[in-house]
PDB file of N, CA and C in Angstrom:
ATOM      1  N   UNK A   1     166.924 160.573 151.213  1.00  0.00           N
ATOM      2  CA  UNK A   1     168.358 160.711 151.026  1.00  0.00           C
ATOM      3  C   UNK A   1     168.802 159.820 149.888  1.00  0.00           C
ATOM      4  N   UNK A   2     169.822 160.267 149.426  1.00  0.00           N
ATOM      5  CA  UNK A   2     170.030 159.454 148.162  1.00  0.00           C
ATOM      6  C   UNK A   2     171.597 159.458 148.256  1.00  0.00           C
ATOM      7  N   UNK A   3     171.996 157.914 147.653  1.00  0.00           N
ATOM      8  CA  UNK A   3     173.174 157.560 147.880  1.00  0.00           C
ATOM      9  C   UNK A   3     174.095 157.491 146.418  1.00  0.00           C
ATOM     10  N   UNK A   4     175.336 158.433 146.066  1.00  0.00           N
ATOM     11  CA  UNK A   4     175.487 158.438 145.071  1.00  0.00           C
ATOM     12  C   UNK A   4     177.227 157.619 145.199  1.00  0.00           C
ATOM     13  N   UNK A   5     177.303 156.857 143.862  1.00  0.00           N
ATOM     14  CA  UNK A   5     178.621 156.134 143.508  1.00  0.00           C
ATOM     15  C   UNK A   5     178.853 156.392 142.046  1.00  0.00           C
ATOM     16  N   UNK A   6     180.772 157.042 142.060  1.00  0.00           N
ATOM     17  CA  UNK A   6     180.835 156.558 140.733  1.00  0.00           C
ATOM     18  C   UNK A   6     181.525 155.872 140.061  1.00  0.00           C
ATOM     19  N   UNK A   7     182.180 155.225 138.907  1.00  0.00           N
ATOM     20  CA  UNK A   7     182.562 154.563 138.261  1.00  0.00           C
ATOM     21  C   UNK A   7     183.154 155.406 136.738  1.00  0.00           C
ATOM     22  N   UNK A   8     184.202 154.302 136.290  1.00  0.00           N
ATOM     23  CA  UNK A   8     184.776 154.773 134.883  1.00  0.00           C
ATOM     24  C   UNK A   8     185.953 155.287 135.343  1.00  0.00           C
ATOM     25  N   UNK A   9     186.465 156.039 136.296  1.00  0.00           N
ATOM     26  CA  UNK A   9     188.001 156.654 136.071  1.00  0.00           C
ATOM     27  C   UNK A   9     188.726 156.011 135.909  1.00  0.00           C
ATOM     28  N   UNK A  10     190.058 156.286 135.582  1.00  0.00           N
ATOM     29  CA  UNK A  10     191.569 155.273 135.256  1.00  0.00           C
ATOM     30  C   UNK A  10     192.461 156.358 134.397  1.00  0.00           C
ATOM     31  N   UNK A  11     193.013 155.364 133.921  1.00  0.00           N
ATOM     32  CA  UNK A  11     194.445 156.037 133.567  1.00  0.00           C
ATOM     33  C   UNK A  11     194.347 156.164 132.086  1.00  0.00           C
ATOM     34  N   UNK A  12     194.494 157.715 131.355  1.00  0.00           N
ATOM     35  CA  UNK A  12     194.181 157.556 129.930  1.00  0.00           C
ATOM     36  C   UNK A  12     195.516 158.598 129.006  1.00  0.00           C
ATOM     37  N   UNK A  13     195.404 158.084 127.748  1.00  0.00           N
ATOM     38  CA  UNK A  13     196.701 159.159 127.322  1.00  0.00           C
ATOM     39  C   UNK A  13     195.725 160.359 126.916  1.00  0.00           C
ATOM     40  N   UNK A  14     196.740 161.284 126.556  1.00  0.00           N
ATOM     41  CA  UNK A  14     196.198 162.596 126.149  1.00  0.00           C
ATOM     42  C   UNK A  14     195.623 162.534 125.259  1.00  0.00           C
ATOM     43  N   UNK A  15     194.297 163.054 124.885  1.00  0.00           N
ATOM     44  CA  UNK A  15     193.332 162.745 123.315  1.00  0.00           C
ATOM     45  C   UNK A  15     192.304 161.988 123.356  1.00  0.00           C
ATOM     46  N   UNK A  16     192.640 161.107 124.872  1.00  0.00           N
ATOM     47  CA  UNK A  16     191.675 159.778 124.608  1.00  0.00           C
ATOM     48  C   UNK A  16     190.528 160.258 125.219  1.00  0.00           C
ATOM     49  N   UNK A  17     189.552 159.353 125.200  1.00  0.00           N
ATOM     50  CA  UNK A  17     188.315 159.480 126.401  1.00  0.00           C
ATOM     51  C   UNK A  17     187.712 158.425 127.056  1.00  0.00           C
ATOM     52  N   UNK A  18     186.795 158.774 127.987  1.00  0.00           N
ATOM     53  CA  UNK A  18     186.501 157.937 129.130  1.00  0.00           C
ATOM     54  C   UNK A  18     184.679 158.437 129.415  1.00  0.00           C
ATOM     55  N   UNK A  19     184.162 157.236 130.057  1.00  0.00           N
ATOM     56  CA  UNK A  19     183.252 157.949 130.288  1.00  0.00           C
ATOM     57  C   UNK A  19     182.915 157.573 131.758  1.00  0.00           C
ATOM     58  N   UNK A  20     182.393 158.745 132.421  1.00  0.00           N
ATOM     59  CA  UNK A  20     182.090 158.214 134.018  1.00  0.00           C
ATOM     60  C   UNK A  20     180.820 157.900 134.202  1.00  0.00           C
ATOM     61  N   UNK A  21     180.265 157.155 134.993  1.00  0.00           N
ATOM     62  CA  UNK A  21     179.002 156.818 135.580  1.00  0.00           C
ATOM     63  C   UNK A  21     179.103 157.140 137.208  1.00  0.00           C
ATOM     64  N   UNK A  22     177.545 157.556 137.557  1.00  0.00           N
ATOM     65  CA  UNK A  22     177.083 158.045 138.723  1.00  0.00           C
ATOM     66  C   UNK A  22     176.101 157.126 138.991  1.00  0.00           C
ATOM     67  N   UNK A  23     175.883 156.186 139.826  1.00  0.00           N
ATOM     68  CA  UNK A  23     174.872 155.081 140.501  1.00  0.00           C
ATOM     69  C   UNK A  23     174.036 155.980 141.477  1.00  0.00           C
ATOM     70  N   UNK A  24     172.890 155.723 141.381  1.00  0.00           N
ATOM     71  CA  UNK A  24     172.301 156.520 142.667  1.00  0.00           C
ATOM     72  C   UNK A  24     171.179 155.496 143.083  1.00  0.00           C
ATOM     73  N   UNK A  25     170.879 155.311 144.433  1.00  0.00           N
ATOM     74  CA  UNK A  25     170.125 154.421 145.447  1.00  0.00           C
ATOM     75  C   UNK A  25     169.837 155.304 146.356  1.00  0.00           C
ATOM     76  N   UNK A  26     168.353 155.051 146.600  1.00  0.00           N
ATOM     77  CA  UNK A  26     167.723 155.206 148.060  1.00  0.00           C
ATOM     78  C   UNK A  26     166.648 156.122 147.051  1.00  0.00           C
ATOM     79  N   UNK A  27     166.762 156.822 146.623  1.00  0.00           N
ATOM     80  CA  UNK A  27     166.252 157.491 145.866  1.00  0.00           C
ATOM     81  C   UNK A  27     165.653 157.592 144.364  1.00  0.00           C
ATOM     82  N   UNK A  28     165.047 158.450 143.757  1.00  0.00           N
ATOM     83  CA  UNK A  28     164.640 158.688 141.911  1.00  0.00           C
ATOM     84  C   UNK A  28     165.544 159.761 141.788  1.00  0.00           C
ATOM     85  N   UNK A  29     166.202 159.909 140.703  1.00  0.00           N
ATOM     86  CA  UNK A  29     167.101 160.643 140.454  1.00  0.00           C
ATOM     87  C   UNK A  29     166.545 162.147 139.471  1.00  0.00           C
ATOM     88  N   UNK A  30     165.135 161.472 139.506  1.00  0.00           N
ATOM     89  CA  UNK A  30     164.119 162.610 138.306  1.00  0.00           C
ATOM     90  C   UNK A  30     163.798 163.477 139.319  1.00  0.00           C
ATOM     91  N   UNK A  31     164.293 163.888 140.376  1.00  0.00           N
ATOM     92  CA  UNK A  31     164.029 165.148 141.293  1.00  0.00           C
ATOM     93  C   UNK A  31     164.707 165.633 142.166  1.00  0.00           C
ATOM     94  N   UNK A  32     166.194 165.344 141.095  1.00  0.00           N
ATOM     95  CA  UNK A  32     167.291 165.667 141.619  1.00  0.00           C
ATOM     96  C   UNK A  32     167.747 166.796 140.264  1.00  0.00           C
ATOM     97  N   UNK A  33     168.509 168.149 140.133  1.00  0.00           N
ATOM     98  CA  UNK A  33     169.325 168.616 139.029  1.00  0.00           C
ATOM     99  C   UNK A  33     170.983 167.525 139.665  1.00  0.00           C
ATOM    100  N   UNK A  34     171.622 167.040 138.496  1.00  0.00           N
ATOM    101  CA  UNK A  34     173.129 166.371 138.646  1.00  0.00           C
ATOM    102  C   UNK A  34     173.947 167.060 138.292  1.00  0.00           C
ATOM    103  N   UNK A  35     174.972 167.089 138.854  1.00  0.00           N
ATOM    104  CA  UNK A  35     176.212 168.083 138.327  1.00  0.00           C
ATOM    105  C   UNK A  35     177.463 166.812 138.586  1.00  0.00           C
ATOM    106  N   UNK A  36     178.518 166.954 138.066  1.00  0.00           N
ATOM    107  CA  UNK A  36     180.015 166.769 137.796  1.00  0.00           C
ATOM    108  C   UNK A  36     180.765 167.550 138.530  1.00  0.00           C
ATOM    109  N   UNK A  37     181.860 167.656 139.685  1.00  0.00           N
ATOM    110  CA  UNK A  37     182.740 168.361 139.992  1.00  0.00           C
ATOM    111  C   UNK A  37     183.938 167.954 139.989  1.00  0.00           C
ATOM    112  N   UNK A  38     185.305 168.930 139.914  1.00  0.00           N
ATOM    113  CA  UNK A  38     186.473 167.844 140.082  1.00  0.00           C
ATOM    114  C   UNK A  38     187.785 168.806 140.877  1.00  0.00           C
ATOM    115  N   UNK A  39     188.475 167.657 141.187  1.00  0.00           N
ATOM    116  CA  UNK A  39     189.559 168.324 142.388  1.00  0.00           C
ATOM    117  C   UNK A  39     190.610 167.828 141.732  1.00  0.00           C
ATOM    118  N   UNK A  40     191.396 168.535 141.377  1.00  0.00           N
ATOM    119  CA  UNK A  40     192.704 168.527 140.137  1.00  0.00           C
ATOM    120  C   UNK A  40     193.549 168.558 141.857  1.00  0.00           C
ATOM    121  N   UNK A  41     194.774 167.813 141.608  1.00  0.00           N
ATOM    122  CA  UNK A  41     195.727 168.054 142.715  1.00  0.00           C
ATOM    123  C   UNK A  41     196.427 169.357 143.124  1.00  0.00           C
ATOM    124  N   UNK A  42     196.465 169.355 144.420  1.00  0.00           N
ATOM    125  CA  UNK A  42     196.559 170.621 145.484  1.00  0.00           C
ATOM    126  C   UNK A  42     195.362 172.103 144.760  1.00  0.00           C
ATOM    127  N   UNK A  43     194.251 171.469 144.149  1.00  0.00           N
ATOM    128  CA  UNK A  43     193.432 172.422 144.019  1.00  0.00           C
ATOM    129  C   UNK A  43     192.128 172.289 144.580  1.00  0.00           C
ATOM    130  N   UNK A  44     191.645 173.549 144.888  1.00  0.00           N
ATOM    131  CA  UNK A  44     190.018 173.408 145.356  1.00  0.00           C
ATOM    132  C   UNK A  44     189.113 172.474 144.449  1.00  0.00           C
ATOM    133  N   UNK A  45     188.285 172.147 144.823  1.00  0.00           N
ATOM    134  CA  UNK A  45     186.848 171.096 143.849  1.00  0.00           C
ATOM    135  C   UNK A  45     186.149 172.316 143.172  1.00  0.00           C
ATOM    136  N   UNK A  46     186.213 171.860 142.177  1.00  0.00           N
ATOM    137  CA  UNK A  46     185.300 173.243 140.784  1.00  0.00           C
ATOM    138  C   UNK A  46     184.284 172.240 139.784  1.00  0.00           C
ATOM    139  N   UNK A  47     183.426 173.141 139.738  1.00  0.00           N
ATOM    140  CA  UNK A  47     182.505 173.009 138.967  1.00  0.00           C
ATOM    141  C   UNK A  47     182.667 172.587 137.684  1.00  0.00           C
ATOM    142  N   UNK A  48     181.890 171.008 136.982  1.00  0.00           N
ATOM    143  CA  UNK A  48     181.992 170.552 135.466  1.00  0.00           C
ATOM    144  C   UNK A  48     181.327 170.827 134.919  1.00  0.00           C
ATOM    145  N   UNK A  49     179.802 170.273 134.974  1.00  0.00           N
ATOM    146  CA  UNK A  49     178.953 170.265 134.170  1.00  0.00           C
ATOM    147  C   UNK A  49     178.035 170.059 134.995  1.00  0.00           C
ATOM    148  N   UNK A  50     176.665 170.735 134.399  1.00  0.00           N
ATOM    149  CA  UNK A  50     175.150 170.131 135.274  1.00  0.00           C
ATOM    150  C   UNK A  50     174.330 169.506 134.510  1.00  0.00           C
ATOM    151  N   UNK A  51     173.346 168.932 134.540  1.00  0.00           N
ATOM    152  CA  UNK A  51     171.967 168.697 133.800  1.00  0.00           C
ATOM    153  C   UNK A  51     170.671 168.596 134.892  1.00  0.00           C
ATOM    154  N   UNK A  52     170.041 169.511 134.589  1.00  0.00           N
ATOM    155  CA  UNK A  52     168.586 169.692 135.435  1.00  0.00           C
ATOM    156  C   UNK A  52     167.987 168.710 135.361  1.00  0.00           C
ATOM    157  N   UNK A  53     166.757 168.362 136.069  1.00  0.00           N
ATOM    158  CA  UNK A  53     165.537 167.572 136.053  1.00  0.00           C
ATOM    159  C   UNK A  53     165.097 167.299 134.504  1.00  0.00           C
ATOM    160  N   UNK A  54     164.989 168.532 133.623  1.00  0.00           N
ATOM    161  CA  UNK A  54     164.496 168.568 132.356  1.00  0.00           C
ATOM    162  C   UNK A  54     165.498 168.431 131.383  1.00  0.00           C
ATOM    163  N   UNK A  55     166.460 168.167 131.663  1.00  0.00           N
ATOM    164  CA  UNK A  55     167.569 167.838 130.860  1.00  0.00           C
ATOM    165  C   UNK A  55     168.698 169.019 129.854  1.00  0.00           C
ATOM    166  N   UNK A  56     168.411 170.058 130.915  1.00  0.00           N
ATOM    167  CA  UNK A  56     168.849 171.344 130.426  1.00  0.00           C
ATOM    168  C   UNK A  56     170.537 171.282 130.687  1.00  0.00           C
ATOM    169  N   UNK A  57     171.656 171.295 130.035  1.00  0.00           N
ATOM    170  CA  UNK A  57     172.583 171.170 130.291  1.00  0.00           C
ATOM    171  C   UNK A  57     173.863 172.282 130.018  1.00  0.00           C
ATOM    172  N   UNK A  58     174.539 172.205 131.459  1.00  0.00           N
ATOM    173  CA  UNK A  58     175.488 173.568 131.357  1.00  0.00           C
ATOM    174  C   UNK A  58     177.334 172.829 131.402  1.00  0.00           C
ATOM    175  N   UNK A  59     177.936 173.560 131.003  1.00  0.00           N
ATOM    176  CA  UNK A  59     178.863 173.130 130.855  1.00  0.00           C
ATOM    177  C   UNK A  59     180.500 174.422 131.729  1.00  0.00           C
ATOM    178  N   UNK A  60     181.255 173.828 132.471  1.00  0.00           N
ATOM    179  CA  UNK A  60     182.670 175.194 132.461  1.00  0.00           C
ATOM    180  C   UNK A  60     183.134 175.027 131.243  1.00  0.00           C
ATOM    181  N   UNK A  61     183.782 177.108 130.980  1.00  0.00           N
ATOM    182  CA  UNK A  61     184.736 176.960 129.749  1.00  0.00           C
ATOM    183  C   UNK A  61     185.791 176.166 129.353  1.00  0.00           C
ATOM    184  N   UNK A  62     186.279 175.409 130.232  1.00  0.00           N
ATOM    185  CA  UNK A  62     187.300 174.570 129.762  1.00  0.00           C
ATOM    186  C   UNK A  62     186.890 173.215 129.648  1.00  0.00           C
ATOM    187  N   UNK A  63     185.674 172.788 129.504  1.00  0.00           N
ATOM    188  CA  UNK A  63     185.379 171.776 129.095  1.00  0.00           C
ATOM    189  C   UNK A  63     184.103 171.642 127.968  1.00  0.00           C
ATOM    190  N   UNK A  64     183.916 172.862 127.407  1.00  0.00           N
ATOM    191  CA  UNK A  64     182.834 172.937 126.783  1.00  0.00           C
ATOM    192  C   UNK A  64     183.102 171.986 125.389  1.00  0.00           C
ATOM    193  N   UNK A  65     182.814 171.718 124.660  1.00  0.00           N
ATOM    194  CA  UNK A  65     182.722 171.193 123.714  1.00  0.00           C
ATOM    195  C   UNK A  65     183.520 169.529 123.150  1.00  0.00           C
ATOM    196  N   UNK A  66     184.153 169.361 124.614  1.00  0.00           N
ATOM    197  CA  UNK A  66     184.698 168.158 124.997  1.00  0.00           C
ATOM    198  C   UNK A  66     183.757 167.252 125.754  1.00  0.00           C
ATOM    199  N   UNK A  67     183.071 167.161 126.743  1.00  0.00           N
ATOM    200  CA  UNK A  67     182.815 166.821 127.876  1.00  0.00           C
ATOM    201  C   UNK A  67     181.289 167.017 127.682  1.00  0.00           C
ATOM    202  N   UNK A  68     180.486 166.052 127.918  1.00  0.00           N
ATOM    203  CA  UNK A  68     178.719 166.037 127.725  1.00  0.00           C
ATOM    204  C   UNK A  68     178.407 165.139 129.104  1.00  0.00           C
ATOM    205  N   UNK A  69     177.334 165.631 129.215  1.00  0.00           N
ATOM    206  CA  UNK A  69     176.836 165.009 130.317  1.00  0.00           C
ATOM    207  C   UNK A  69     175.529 164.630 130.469  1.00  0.00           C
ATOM    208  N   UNK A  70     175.086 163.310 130.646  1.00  0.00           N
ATOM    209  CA  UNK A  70     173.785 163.379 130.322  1.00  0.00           C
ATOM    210  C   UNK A  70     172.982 162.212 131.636  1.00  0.00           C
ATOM    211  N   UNK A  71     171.843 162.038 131.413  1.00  0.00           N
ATOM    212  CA  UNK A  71     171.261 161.163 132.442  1.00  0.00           C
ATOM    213  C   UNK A  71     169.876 160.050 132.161  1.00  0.00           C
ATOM    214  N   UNK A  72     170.041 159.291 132.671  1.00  0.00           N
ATOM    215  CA  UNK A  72     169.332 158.114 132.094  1.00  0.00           C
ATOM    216  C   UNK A  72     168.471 157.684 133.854  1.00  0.00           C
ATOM    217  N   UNK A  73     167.014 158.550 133.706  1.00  0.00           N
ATOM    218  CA  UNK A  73     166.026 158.308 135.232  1.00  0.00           C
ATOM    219  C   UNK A  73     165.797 156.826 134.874  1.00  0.00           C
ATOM    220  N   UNK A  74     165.654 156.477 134.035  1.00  0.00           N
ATOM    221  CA  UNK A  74     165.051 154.706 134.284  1.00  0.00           C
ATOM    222  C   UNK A  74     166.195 153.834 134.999  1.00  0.00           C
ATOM    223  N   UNK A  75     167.739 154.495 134.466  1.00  0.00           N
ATOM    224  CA  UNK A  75     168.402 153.827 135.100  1.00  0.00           C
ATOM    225  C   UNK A  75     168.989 153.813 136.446  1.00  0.00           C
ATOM    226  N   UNK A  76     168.450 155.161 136.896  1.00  0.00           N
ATOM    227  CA  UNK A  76     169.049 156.249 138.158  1.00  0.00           C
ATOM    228  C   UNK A  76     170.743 156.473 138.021  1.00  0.00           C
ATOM    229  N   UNK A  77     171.103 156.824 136.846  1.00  0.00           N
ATOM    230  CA  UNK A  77     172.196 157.210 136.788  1.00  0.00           C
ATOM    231  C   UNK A  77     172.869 158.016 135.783  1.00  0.00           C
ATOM    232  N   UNK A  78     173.696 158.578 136.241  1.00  0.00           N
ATOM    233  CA  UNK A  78     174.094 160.086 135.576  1.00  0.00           C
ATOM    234  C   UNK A  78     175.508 159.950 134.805  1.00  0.00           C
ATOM    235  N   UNK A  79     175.957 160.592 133.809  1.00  0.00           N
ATOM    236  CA  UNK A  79     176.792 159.669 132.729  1.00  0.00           C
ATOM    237  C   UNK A  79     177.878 161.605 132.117  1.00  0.00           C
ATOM    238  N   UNK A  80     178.819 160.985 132.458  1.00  0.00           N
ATOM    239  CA  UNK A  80     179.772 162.035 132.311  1.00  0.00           C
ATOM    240  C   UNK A  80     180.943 161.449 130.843  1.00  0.00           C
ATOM    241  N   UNK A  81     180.285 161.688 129.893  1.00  0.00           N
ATOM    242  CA  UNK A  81     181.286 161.231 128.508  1.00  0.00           C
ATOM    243  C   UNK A  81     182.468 162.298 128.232  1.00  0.00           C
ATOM    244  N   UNK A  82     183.818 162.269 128.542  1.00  0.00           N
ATOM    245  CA  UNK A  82     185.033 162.772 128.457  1.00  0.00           C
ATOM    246  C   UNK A  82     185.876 162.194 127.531  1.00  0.00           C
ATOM    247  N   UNK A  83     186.078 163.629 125.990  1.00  0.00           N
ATOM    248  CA  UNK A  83     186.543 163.595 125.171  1.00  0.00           C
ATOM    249  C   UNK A  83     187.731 163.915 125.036  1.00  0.00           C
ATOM    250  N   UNK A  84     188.319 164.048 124.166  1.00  0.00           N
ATOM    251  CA  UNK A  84     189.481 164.545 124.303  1.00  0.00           C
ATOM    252  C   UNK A  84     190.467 165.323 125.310  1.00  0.00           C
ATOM    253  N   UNK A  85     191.089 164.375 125.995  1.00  0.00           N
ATOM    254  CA  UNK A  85     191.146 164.785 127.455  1.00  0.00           C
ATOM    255  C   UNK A  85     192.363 165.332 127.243  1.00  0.00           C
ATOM    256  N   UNK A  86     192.879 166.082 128.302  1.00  0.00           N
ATOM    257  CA  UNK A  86     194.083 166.799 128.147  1.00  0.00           C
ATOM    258  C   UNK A  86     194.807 166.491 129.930  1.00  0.00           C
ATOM    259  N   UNK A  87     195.989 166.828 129.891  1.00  0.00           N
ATOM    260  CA  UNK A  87     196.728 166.244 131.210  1.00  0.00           C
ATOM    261  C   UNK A  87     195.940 167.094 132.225  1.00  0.00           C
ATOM    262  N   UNK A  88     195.393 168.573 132.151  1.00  0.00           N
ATOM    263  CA  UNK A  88     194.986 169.677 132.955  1.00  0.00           C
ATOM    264  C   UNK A  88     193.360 168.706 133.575  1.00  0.00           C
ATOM    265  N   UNK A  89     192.869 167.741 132.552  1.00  0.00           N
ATOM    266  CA  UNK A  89     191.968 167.132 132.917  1.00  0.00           C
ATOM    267  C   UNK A  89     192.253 166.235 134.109  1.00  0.00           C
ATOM    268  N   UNK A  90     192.859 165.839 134.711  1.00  0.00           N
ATOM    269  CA  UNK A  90     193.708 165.038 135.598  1.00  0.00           C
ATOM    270  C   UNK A  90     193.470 165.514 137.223  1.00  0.00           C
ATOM    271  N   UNK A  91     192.375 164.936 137.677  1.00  0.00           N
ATOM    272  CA  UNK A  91     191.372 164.955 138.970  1.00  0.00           C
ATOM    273  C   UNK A  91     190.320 163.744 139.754  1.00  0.00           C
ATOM    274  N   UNK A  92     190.101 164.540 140.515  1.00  0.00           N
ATOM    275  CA  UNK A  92     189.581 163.225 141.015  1.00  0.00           C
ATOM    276  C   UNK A  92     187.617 163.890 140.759  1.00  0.00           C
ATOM    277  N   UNK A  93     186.989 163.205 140.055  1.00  0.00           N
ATOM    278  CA  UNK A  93     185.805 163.080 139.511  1.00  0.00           C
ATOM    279  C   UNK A  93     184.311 163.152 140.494  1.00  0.00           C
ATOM    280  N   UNK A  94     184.092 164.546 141.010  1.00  0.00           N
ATOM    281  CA  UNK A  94     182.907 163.896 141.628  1.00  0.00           C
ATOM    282  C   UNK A  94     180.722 164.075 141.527  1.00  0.00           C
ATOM    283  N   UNK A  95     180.368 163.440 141.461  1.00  0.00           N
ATOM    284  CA  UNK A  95     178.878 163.299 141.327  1.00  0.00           C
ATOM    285  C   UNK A  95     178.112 164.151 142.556  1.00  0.00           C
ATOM    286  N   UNK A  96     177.246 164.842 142.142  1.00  0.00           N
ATOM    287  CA  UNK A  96     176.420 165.826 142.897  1.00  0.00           C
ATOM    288  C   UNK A  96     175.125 165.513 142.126  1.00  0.00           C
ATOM    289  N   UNK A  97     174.259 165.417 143.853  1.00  0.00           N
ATOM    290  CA  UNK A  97     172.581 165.810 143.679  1.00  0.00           C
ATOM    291  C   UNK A  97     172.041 166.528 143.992  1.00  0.00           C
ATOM    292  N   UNK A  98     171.321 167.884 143.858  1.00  0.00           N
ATOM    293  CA  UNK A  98     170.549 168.729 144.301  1.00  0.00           C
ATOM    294  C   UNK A  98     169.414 168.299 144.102  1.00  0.00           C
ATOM    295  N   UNK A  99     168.541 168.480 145.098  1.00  0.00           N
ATOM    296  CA  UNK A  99     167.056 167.870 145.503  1.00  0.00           C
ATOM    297  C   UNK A  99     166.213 169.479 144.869  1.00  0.00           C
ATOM    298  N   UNK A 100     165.184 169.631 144.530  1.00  0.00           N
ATOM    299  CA  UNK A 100     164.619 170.520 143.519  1.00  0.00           C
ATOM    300  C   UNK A 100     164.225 171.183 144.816  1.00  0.00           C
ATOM    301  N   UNK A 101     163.905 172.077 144.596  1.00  0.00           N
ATOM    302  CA  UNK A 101     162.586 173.109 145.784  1.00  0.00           C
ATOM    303  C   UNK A 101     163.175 172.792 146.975  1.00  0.00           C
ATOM    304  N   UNK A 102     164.780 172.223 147.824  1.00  0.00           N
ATOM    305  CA  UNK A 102     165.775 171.874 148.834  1.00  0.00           C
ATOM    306  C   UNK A 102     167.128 172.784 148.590  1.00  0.00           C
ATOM    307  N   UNK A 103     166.909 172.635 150.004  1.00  0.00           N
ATOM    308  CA  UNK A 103     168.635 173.030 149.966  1.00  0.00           C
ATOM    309  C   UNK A 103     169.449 171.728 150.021  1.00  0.00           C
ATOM    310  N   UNK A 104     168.886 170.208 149.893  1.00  0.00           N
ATOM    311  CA  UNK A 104     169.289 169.137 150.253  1.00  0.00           C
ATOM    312  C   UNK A 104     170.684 168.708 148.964  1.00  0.00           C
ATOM    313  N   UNK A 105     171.818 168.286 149.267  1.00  0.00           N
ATOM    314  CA  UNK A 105     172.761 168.277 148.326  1.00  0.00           C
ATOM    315  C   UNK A 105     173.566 166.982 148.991  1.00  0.00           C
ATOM    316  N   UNK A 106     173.856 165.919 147.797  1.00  0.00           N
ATOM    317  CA  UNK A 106     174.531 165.027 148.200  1.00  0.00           C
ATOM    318  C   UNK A 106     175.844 165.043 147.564  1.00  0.00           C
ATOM    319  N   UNK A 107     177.394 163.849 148.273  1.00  0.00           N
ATOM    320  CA  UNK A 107     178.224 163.931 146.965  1.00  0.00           C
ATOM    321  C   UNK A 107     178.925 162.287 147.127  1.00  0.00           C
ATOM    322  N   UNK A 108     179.326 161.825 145.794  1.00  0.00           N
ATOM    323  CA  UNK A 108     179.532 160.447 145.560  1.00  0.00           C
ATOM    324  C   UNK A 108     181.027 160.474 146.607  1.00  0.00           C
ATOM    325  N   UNK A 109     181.806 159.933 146.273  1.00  0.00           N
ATOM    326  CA  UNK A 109     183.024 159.632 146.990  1.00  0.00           C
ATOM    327  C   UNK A 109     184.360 159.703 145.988  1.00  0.00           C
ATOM    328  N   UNK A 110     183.888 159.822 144.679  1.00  0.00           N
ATOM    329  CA  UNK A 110     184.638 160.358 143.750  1.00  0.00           C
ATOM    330  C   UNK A 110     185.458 159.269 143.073  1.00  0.00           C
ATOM    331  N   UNK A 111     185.905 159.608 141.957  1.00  0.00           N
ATOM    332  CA  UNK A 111     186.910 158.418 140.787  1.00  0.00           C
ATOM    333  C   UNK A 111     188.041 159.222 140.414  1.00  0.00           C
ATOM    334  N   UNK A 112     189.151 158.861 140.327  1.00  0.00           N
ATOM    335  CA  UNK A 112     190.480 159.255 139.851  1.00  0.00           C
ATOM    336  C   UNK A 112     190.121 158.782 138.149  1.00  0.00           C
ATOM    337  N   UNK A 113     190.664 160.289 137.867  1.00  0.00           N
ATOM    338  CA  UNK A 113     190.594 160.485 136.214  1.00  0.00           C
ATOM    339  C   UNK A 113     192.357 161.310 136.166  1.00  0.00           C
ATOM    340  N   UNK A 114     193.165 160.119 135.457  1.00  0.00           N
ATOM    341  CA  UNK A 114     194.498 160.737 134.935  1.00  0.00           C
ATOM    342  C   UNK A 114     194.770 160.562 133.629  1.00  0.00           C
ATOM    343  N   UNK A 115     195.047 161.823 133.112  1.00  0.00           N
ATOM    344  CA  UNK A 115     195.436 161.908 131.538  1.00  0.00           C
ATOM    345  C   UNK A 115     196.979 161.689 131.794  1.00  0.00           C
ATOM    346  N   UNK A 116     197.448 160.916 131.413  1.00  0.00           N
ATOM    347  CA  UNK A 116     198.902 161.080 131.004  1.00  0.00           C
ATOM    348  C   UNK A 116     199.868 160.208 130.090  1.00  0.00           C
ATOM    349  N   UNK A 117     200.492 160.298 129.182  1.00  0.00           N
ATOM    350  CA  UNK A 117     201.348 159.955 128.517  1.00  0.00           C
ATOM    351  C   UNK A 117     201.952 158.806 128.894  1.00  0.00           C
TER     352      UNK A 117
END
């Protein structure tokens, strides 16, 4: 089982960026795929970004070319760099592990990310 935390949210103006971190313990994070999800207020939790085991990385249309996501196994932690943010960006941030060849899926406890003026 693997225990995930993250870090980096706060309060940013429109344009700016931030970057989040994902801590993970108990576990290696090299046999996990990581994903990004986020819960914008009074909305369901949707899908950000993933990066596989091999470092294959997917992105949603509304964050494509803003928003990278990448991961560092030596450090066991997963790294969500947010560019040019916009107010619609304005959610609460959360870290996902899928265990490879499992249906096993963990989720952090999440970071408040607000764009606003």
């Amino acid at each position: 089982q693997v225990q995930l935390v993250e870090s980096g949210g706060g309060l940013v103006q429109p344009g700016g960026s931030l970057r989040l971190s994902c801590a993970a313990s108990g576990s290696s994070l090299s046999i996990y795929n990581m994903a990004w999800f986020r819960a914008a207020p009074g909305k369901e939790r949707g899908w950000v970004a993933t990066i596989t085991t091999r470092g294959i990385t997917s992105y949603a249309g509304s964050v494509r070319g803003r928003f990278s996501i990448s991961r560092d196994n030596a450090k066991n932690t997963v790294y969500l760099q947010m560019n040019s943010l916009e107010p619609e960006d304005t959610a609460v941030y959360y870290c996902n592990a899928a265990r490879i060849y499992t249906t096993d899926k963990y989720w952090g406890q999440g970071t408040q990310v607000t764009v606003s003026s």
